[in-house]
Protein backbone atom coordinates (compact mmCIF):
# COMPACT_ATOMS: atom_id res chain seq x y z
CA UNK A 1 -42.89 -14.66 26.84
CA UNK A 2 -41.45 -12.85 23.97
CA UNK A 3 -37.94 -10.84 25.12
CA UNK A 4 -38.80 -6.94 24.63
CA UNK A 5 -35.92 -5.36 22.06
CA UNK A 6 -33.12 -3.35 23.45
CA UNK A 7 -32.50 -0.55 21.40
CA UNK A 8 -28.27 0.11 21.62
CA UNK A 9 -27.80 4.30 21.23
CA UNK A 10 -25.17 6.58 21.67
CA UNK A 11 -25.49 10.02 23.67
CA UNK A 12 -23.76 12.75 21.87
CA UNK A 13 -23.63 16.53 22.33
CA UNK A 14 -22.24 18.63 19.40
CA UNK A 15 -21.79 22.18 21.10
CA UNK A 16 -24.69 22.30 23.83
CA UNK A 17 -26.83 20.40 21.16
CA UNK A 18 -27.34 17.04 22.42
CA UNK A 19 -28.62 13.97 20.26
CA UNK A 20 -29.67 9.88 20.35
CA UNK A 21 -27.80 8.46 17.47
CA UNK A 22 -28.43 4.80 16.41
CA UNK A 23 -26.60 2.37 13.72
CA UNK A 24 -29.56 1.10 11.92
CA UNK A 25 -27.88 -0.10 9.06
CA UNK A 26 -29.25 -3.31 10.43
CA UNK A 27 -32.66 -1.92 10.82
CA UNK A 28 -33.36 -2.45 14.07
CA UNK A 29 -35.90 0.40 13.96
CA UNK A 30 -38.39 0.26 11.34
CA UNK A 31 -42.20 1.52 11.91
CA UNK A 32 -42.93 5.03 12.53
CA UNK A 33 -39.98 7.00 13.20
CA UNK A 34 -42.02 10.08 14.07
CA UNK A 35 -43.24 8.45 17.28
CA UNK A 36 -40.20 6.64 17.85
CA UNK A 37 -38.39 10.25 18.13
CA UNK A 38 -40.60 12.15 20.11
CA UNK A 39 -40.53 9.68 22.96
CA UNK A 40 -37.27 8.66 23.35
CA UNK A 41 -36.12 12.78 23.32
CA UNK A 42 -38.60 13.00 25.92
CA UNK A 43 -36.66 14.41 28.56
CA UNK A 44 -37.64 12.75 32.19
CA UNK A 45 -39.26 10.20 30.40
CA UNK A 46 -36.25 8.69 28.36
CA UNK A 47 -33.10 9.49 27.52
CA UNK A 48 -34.41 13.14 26.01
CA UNK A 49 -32.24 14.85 23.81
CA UNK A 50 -32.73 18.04 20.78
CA UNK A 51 -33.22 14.96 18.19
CA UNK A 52 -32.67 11.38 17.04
CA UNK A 53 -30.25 10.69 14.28
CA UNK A 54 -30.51 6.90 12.37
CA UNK A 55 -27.64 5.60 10.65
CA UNK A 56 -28.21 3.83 7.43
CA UNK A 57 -26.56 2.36 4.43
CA UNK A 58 -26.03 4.83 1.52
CA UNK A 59 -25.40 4.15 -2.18
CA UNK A 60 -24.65 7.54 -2.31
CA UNK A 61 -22.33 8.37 0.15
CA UNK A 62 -20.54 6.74 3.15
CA UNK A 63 -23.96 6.72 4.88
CA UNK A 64 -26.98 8.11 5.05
CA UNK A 65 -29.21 9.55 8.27
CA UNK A 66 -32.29 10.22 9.11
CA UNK A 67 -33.04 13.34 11.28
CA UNK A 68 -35.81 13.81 13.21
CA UNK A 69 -36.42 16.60 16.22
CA UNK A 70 -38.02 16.17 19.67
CA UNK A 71 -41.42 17.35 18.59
CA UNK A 72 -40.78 13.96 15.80
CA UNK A 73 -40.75 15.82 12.86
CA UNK A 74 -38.23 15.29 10.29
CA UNK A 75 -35.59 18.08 9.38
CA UNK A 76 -33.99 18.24 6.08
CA UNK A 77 -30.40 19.47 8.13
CA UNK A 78 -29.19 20.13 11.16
CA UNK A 79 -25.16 21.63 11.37
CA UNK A 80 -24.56 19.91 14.90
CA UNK A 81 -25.98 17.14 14.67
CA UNK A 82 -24.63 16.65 11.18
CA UNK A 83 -21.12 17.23 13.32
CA UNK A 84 -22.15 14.23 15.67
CA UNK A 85 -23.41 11.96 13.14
CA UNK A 86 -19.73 12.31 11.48
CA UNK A 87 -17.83 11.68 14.13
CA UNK A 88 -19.95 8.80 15.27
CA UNK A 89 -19.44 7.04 11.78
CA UNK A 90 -15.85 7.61 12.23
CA UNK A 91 -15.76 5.80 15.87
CA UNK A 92 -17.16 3.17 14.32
CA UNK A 93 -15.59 2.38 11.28
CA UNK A 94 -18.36 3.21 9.22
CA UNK A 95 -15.98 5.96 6.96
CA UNK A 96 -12.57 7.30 7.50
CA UNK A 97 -11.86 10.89 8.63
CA UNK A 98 -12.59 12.41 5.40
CA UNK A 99 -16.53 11.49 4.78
CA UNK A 100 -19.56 12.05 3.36
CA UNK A 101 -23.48 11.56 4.10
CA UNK A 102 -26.57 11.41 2.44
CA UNK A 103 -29.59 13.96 4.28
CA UNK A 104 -32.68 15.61 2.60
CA UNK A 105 -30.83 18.68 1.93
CA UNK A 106 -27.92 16.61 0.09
CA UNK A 107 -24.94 15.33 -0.05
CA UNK A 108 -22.42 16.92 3.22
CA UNK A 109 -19.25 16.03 3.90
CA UNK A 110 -17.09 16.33 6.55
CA UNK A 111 -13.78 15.84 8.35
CA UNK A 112 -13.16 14.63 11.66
CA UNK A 113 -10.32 15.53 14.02
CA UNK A 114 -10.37 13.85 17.08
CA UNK A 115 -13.71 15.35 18.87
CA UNK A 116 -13.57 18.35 16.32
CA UNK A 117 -15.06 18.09 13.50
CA UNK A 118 -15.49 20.70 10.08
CA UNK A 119 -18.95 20.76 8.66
CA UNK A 120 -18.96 22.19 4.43
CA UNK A 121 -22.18 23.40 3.77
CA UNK A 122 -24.08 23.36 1.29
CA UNK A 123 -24.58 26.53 -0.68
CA UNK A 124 -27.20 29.00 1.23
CA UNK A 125 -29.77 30.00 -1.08
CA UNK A 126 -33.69 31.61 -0.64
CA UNK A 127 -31.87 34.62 0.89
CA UNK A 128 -34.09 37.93 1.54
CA UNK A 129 -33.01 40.54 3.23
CA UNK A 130 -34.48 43.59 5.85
CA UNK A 131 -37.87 41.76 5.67
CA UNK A 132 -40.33 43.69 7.89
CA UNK A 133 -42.55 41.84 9.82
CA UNK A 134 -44.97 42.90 12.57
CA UNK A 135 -44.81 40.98 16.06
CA UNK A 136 -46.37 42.19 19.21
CA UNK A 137 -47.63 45.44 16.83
CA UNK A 138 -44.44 46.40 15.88
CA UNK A 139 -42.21 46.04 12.77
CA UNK A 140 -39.04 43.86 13.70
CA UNK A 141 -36.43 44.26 10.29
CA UNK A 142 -34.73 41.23 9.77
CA UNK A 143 -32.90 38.76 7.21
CA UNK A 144 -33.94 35.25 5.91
CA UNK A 145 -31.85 32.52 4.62
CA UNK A 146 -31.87 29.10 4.13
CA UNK A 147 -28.27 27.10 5.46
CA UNK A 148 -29.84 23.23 5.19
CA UNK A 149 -33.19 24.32 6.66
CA UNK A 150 -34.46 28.02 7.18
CA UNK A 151 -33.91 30.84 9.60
CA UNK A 152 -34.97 34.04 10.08
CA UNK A 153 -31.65 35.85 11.55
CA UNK A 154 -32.20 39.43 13.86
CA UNK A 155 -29.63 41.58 14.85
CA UNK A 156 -30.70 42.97 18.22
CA UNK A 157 -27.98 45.35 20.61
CA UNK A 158 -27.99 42.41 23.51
CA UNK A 159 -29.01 38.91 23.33
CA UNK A 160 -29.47 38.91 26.98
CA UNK A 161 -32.53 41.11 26.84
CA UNK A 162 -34.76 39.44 24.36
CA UNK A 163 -37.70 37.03 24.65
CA UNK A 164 -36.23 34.40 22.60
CA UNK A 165 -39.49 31.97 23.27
CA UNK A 166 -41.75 34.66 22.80
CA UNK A 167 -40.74 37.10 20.02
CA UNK A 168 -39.33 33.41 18.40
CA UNK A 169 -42.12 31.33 18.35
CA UNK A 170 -44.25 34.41 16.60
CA UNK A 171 -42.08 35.32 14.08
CA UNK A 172 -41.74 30.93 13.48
CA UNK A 173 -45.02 31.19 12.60
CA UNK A 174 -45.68 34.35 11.36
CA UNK A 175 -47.06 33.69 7.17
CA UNK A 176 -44.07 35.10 5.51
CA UNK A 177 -42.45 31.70 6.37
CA UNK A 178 -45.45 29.38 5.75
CA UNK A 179 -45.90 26.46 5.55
CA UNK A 180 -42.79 25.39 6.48
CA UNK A 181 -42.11 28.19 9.06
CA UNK A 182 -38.84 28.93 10.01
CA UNK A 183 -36.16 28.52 12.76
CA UNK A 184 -35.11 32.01 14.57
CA UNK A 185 -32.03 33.47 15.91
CA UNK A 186 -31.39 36.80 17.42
CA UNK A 187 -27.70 37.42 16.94
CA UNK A 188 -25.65 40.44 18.76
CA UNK A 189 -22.00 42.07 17.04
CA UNK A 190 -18.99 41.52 19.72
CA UNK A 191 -16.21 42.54 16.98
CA UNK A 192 -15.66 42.24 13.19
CA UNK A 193 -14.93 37.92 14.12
CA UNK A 194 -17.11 37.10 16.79
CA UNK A 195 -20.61 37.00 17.44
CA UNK A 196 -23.39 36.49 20.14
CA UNK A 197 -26.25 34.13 19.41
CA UNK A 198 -29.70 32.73 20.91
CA UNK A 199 -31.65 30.49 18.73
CA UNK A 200 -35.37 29.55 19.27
CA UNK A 201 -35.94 26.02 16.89
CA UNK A 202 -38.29 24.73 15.19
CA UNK A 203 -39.09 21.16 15.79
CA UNK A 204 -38.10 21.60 19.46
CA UNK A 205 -40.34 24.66 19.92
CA UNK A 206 -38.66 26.19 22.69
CA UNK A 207 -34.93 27.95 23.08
CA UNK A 208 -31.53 25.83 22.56
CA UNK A 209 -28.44 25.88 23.77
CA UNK A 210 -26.48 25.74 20.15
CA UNK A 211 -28.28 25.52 16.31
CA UNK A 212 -25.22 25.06 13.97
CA UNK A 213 -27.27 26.06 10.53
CA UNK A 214 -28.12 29.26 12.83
CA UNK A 215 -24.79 29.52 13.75
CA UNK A 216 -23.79 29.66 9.83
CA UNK A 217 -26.72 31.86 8.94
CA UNK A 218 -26.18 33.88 11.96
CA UNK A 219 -22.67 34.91 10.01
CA UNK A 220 -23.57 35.24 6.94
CA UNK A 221 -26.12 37.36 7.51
CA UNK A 222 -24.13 39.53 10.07
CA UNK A 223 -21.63 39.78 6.87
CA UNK A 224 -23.47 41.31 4.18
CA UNK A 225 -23.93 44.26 6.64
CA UNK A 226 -20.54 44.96 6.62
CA UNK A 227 -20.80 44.10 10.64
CA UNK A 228 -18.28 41.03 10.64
CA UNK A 229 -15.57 39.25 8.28
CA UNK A 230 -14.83 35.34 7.99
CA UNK A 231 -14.20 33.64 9.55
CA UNK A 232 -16.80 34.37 12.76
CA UNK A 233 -16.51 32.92 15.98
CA UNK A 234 -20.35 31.97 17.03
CA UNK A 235 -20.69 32.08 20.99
CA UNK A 236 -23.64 30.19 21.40
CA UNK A 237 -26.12 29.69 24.59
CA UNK A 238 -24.42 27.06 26.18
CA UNK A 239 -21.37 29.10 26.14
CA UNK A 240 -19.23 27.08 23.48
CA UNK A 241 -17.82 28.76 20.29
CA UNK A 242 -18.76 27.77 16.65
CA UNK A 243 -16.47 28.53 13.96
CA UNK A 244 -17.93 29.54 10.56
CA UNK A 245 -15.90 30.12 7.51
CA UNK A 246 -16.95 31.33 4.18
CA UNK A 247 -16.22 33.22 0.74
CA UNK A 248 -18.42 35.84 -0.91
CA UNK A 249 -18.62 36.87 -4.13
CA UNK A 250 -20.49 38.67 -6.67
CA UNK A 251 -22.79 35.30 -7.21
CA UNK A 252 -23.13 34.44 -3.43
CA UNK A 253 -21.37 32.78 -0.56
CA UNK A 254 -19.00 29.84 -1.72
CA UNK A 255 -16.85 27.21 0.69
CA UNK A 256 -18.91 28.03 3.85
CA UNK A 257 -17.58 25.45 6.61
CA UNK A 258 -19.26 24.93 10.26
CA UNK A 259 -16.69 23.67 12.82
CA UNK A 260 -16.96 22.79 16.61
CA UNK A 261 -16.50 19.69 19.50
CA UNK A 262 -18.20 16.78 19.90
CA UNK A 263 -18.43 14.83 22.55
CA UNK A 264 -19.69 11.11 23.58
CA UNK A 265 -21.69 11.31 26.35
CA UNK A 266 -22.21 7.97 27.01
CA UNK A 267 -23.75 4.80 25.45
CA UNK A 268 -26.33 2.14 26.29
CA UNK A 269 -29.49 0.24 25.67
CA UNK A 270 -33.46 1.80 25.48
CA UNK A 271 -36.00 -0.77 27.03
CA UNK A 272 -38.83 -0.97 25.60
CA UNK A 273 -40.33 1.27 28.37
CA UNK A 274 -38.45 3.97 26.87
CA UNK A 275 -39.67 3.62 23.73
């Protein structure tokens, strides 16, 4: 009887985002990675988590990953999870504090301090601003811009009072962001620093408890309307704070940075059940 393969993972969570990370610089896990995601972040099921992050060799960088979300589709970026996948190649020896890895958006790097760890960005870009789009027959005004992957950012009065799943999922598939659609958050002013956020995400179709690239576009966007100054403290769902800092200029935003905790959750082995 042939011995079914244990899959070794880690369990990470960078700021209410939580993630299956595996060193496949081996590779262990070959095949369809698209399946291979959406069942093990099956939550009940397996281990579930927001996504599945494979470590592999880079000749670019100190490694490269490969990101995929819950649904199984694969995202070019993703700010916490880009966090986690740092701080897990720095547990184990893969690169030093000071890194950098290879993802579909480019080359990131980052630096690790103990379960902290500072995110640079790469530079925003596709930005459009006080786009007005109709949901639910009326026109909701708000900003698009792309920080790794895109988002469609809306200043509302309080967070606490808006359909996130709802209004989110129609304006992630309204046709002004076809065909990739768009991730959503709904962002409310506290002060000229800190800021209130709920995020509905693509590729996990539903509400999260953190989104680090919405965290980052969340600011940005908040900036150019004079509302708040860098560096912004991001309070996300899950109640932990994301720092984002950033330059603008006449040409743009320069030397934006996401920073936040990790944290290892725990570590183990999928059966083949699980998979």
């Amino acid at each position: 009887m042939k011995e079914a393969i244990k899959i070794p993972f880690y369990k990470m969570s960078g700021s209410g985002n939580d993630f299956i990370l595996i060193d496949n610089r081996k590779g262990l896990v070959t095949g369809d990675v698209s399946q291979l995601a959406a069942r093990v972040c099956r939550r009940k099921f397996s281990v579930g988590a927001d996504g599945l992050i494979l470590i592999e060799f880079s000749d670019k960088a100190d490694f490269k990953w490969r990101f995929h979300n819950s649904d199984g589709s694969e995202a070019e970026m993703c700010g916490n999870g880009g966090r986690c996948a740092a701080r897990f190649a720095y547990i184990h020896r893969i690169a030093k504090e000071n890194l950098s890895f290879e993802t579909k958006a480019g080359i990131i790097k980052a630096e690790v301090k103990g379960r902290k760890v500072k995110l640079a960005m790469l530079e925003p870009k596709d930005l459009k601003r006080n786009l007005e789009i109709p949901v639910d027959e009326r026109i909701r005004v708000l900003s698009f811009i792309n920080t790794g992957v895109p988002h469609a950012v809306k200043i509302v009065p309080n967070v606490e009072n808006i359909d996130v799943v709802g209004i989110g999922r129609k304006i992630r598939y309204h046709p002004e962001f076809q065909p990739a659609g768009t991730n959503v958050d709904f962002v409310q002013i506290a002060d000229e620093h800190n800021i209130l956020m709920r995020t509905y995400e693509r590729g996990v179709e539903g509400e999260t408890l953190a989104c680090g690239t919405g965290a980052v576009a969340s600011a940005l966007i908040a900036s150019l309307g004079g509302q708040v100054k860098a560096p912004v403290a991001v309070k996300t769902r899950g109640g932990e704070i994301l720092n984002i800092y950033f330059k603008i200029d006449h040409t743009g935003f320069k030397d934006v940075y996401l920073e936040g905790d990790t944290a290892v959750v725990y570590n183990g082995e999928i059966w083949e059940e699980g998979y």
